[in-house]
N, C-alpha and C. Protein backbone atom coordinates (compact mmCIF):
# COMPACT_ATOMS: atom_id res chain seq x y z
N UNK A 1 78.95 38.11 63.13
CA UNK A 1 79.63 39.34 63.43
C UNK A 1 79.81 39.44 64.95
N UNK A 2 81.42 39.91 65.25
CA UNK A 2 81.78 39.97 66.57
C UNK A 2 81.49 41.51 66.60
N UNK A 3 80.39 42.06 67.93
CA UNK A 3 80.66 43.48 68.12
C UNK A 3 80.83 43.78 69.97
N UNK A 4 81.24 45.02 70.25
CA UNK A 4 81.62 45.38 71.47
C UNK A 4 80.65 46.15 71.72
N UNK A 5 79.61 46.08 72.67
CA UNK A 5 78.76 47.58 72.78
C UNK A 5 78.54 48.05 74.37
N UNK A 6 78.60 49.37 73.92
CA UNK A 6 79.31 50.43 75.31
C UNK A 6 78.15 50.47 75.67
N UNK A 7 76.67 50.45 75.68
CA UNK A 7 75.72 51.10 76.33
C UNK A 7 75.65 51.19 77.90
N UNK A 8 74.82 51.59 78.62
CA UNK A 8 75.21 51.73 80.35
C UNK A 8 74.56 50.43 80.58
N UNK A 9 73.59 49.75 79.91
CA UNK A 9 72.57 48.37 80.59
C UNK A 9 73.87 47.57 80.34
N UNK A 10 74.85 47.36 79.61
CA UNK A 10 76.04 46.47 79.08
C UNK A 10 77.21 45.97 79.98
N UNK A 11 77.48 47.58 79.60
CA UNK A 11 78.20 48.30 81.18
C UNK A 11 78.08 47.36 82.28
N UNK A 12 76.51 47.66 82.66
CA UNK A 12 75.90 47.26 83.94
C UNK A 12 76.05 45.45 84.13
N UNK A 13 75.65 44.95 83.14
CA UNK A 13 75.42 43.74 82.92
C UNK A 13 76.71 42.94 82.80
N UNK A 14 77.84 43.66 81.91
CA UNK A 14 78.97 43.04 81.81
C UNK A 14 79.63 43.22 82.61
N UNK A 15 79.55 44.18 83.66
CA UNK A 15 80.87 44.77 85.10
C UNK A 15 81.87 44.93 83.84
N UNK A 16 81.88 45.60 83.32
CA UNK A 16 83.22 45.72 82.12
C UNK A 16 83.05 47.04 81.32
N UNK A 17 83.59 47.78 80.17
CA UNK A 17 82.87 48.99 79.60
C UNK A 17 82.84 48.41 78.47
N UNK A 18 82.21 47.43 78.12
CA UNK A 18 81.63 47.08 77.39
C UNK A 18 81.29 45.52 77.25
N UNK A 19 80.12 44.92 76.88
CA UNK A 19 79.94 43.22 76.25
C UNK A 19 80.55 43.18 75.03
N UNK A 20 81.28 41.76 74.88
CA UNK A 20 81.29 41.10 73.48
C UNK A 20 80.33 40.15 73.31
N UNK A 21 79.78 40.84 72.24
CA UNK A 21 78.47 39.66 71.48
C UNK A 21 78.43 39.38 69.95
N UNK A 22 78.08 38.75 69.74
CA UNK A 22 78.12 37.45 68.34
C UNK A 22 76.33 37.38 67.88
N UNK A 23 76.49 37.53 66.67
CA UNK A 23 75.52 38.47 66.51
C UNK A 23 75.31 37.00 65.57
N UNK A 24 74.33 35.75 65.90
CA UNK A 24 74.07 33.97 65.36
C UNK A 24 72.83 34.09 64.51
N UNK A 25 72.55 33.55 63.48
CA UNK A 25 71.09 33.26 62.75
C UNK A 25 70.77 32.24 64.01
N UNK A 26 69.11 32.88 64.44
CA UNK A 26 68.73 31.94 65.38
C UNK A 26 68.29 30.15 64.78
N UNK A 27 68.44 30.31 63.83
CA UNK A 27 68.41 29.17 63.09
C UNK A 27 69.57 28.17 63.58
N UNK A 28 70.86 29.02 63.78
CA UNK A 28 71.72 27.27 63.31
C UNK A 28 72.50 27.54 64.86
N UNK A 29 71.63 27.60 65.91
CA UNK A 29 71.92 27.69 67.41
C UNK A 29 70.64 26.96 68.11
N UNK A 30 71.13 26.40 68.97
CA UNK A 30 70.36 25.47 69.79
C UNK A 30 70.83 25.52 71.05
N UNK A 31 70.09 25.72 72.58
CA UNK A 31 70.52 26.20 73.47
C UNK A 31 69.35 24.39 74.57
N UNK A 32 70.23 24.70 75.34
CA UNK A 32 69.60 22.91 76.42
C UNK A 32 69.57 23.81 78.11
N UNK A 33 68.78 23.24 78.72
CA UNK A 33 68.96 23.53 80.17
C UNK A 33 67.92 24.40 80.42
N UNK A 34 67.59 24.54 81.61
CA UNK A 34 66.95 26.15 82.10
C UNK A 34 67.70 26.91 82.00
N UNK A 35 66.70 27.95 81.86
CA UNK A 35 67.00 29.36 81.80
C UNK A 35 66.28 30.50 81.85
N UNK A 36 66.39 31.12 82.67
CA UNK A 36 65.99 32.10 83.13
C UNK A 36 65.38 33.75 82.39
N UNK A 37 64.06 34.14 81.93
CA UNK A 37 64.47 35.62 81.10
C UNK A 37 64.01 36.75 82.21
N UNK A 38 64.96 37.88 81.46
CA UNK A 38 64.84 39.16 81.68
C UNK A 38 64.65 40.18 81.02
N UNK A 39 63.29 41.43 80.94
CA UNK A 39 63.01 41.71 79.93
C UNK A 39 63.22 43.47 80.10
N UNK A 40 63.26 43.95 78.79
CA UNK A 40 63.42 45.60 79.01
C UNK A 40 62.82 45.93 77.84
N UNK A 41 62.46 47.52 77.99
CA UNK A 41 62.55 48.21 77.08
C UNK A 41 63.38 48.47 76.48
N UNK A 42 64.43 48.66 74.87
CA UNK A 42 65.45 49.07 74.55
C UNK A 42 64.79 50.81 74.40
N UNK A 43 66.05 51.95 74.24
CA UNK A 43 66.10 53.32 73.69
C UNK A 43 65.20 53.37 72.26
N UNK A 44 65.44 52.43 71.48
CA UNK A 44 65.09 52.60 70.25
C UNK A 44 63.25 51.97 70.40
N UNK A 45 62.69 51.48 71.46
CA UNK A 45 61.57 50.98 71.83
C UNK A 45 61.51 49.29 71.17
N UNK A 46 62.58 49.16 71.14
CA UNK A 46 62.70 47.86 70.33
C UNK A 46 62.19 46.89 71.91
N UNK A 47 61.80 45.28 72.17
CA UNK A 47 61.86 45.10 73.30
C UNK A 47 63.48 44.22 73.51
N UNK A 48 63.65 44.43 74.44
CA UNK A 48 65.16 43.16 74.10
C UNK A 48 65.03 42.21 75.60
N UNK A 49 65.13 40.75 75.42
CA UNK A 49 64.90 39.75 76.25
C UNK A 49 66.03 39.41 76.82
N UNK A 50 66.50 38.92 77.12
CA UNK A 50 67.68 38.22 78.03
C UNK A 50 67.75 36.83 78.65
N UNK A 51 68.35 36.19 78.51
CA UNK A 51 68.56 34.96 79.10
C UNK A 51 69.35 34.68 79.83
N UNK A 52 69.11 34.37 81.14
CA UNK A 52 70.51 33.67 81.94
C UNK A 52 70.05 32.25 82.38
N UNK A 53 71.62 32.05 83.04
CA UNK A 53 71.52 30.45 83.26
C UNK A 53 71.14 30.49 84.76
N UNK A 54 70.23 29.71 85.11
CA UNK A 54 69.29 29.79 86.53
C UNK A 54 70.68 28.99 88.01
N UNK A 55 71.57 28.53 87.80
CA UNK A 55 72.19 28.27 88.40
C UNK A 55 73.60 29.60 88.65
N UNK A 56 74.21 29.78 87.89
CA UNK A 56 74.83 30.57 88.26
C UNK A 56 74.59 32.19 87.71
N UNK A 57 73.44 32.34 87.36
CA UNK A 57 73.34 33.83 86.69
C UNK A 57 73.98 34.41 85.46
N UNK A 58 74.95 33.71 84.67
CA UNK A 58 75.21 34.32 83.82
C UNK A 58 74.45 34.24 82.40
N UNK A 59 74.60 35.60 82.04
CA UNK A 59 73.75 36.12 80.90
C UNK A 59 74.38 35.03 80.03
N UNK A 60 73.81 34.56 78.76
CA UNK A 60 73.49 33.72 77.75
C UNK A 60 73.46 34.25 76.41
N UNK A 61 72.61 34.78 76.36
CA UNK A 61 71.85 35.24 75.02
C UNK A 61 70.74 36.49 75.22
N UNK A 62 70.86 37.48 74.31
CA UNK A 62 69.53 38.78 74.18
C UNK A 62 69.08 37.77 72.87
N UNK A 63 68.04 38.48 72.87
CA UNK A 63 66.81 38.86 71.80
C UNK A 63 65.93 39.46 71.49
N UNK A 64 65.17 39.78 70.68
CA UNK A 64 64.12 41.10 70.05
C UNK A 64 63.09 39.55 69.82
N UNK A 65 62.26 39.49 70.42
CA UNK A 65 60.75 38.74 70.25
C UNK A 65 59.81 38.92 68.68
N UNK A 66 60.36 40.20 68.44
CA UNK A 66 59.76 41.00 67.29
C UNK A 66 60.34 40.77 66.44
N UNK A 67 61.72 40.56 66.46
CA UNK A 67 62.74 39.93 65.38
C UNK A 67 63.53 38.54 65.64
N UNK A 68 63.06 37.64 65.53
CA UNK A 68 63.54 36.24 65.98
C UNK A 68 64.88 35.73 65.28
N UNK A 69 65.06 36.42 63.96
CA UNK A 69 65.97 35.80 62.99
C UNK A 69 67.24 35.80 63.22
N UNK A 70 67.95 36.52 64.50
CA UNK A 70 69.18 36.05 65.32
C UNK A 70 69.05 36.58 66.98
N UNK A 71 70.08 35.92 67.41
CA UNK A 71 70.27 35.52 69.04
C UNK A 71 71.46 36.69 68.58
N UNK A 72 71.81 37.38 69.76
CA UNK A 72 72.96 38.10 70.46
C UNK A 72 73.21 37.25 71.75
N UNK A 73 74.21 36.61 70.92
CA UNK A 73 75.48 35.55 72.57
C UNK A 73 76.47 36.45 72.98
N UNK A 74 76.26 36.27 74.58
CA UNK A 74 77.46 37.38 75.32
C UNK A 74 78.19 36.21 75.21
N UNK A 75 79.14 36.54 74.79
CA UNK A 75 80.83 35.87 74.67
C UNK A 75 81.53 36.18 76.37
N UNK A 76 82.18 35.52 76.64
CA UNK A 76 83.24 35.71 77.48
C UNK A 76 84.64 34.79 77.23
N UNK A 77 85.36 35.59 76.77
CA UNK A 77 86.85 34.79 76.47
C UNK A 77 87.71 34.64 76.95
N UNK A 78 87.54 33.67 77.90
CA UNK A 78 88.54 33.34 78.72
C UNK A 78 89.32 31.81 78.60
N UNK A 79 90.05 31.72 78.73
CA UNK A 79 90.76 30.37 78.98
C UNK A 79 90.84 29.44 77.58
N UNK A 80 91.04 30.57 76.68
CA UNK A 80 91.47 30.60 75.25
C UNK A 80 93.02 30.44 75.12
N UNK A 81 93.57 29.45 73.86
CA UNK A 81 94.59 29.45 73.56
C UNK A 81 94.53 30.90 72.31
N UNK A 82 93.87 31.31 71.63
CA UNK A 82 93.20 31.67 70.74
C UNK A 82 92.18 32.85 70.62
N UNK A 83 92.15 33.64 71.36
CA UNK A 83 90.80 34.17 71.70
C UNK A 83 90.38 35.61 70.69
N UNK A 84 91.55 35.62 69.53
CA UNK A 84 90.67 36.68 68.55
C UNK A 84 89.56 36.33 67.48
N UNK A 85 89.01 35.59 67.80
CA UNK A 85 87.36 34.54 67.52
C UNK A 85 86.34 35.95 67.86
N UNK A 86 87.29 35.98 69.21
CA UNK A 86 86.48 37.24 69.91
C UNK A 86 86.29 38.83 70.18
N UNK A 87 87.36 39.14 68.91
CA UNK A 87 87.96 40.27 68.60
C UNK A 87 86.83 41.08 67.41
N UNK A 88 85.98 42.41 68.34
CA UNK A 88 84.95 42.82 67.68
C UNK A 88 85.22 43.64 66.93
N UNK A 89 84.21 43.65 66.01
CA UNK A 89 84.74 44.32 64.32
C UNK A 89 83.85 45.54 64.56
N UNK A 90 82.91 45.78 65.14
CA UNK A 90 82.51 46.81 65.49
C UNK A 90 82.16 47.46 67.02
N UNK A 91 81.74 48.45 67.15
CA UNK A 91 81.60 49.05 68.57
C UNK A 91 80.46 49.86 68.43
N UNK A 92 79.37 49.27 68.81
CA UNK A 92 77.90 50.41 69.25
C UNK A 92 77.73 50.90 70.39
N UNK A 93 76.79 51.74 70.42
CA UNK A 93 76.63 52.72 71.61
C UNK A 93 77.75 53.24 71.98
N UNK A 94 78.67 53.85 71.14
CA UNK A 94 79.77 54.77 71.77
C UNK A 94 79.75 56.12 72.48
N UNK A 95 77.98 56.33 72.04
CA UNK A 95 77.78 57.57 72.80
C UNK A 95 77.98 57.87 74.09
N UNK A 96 78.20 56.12 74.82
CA UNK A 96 78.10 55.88 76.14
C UNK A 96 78.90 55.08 76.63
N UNK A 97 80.23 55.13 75.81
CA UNK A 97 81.75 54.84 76.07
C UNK A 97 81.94 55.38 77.53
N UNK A 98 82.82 54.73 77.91
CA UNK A 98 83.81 55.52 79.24
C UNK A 98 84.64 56.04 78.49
N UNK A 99 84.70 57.26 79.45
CA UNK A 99 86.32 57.97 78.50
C UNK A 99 87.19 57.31 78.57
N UNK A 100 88.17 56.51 78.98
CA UNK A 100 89.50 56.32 79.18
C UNK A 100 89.51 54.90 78.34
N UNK A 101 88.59 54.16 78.10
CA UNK A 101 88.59 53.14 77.02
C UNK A 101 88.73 53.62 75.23
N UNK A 102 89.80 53.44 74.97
CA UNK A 102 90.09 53.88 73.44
C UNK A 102 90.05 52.82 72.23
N UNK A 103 89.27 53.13 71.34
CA UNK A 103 88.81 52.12 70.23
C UNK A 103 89.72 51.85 69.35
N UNK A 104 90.06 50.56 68.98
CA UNK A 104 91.19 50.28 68.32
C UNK A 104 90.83 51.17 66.71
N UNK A 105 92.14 51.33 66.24
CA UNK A 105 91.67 51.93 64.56
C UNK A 105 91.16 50.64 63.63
N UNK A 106 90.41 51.32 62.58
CA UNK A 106 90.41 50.08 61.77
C UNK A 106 88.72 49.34 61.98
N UNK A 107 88.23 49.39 63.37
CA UNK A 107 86.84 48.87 63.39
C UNK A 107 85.33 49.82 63.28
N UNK A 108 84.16 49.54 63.01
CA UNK A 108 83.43 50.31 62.20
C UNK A 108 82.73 50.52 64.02
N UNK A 109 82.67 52.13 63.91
CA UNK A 109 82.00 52.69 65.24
C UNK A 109 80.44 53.30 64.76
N UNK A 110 79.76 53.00 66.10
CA UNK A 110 78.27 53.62 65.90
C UNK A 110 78.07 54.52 66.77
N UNK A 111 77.42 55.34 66.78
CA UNK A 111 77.08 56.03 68.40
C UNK A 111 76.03 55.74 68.59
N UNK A 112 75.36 54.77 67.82
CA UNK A 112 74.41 54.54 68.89
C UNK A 112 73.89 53.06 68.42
N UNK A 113 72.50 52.55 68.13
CA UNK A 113 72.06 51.25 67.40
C UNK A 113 72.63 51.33 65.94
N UNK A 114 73.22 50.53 65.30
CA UNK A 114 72.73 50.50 63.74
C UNK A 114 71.63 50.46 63.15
């Protein structure tokens, strides 16, 4: 599942009003190289981890330690012939949308975690 989520850490993290992330069974993903974590509290007290790549900083992958059974990959789609791979079917944390970003019709909205 492709989703878009508005929260402000996203926000913050993506310079964008919102991340696209891909929501993988940590099972059939395999990741090589260093990498770097970063850790938080989520709202919901869930913990959520972070990974970036130690050379150029970009975010990688979240995760819940507590729930191992999938990776959240930040997508970035660029330099796609193709790029609705990356076209999210849903949108969380809308509570914390920017106004002037408008949600396409048709995709399933949350206001907050599912």
């Amino acid at each position: 599942m492709v989703l878009a989520c508005h929260c402000k850490e996203c926000q913050k993290l993506a310079t964008s009003p919102f991340s696209v992330t891909a929501i993988v069974d940590s099972s059939q993903i395999e990741f090589s190289g260093q990498l770097k974590e970063w850790r938080r509290l989520a709202d919901s007290g869930n913990r959520n981890y972070a990974m970036f790549c130690t050379d150029c900083g970009n975010r990688i992958y979240h995760f819940n330690p507590d729930e191992d059974s999938t990776v959240k990959l930040k997508l970035k789609p660029v330099n796609l012939t193709d790029a609705r791979v990356f076209e999210p079917q849903t949108h969380v944390w809308v509570s914390e949308k920017v106004s002037w970003y408008q949600i396409p019709d048709g995709v399933k909205v949350f206001l907050k975690q599912p």
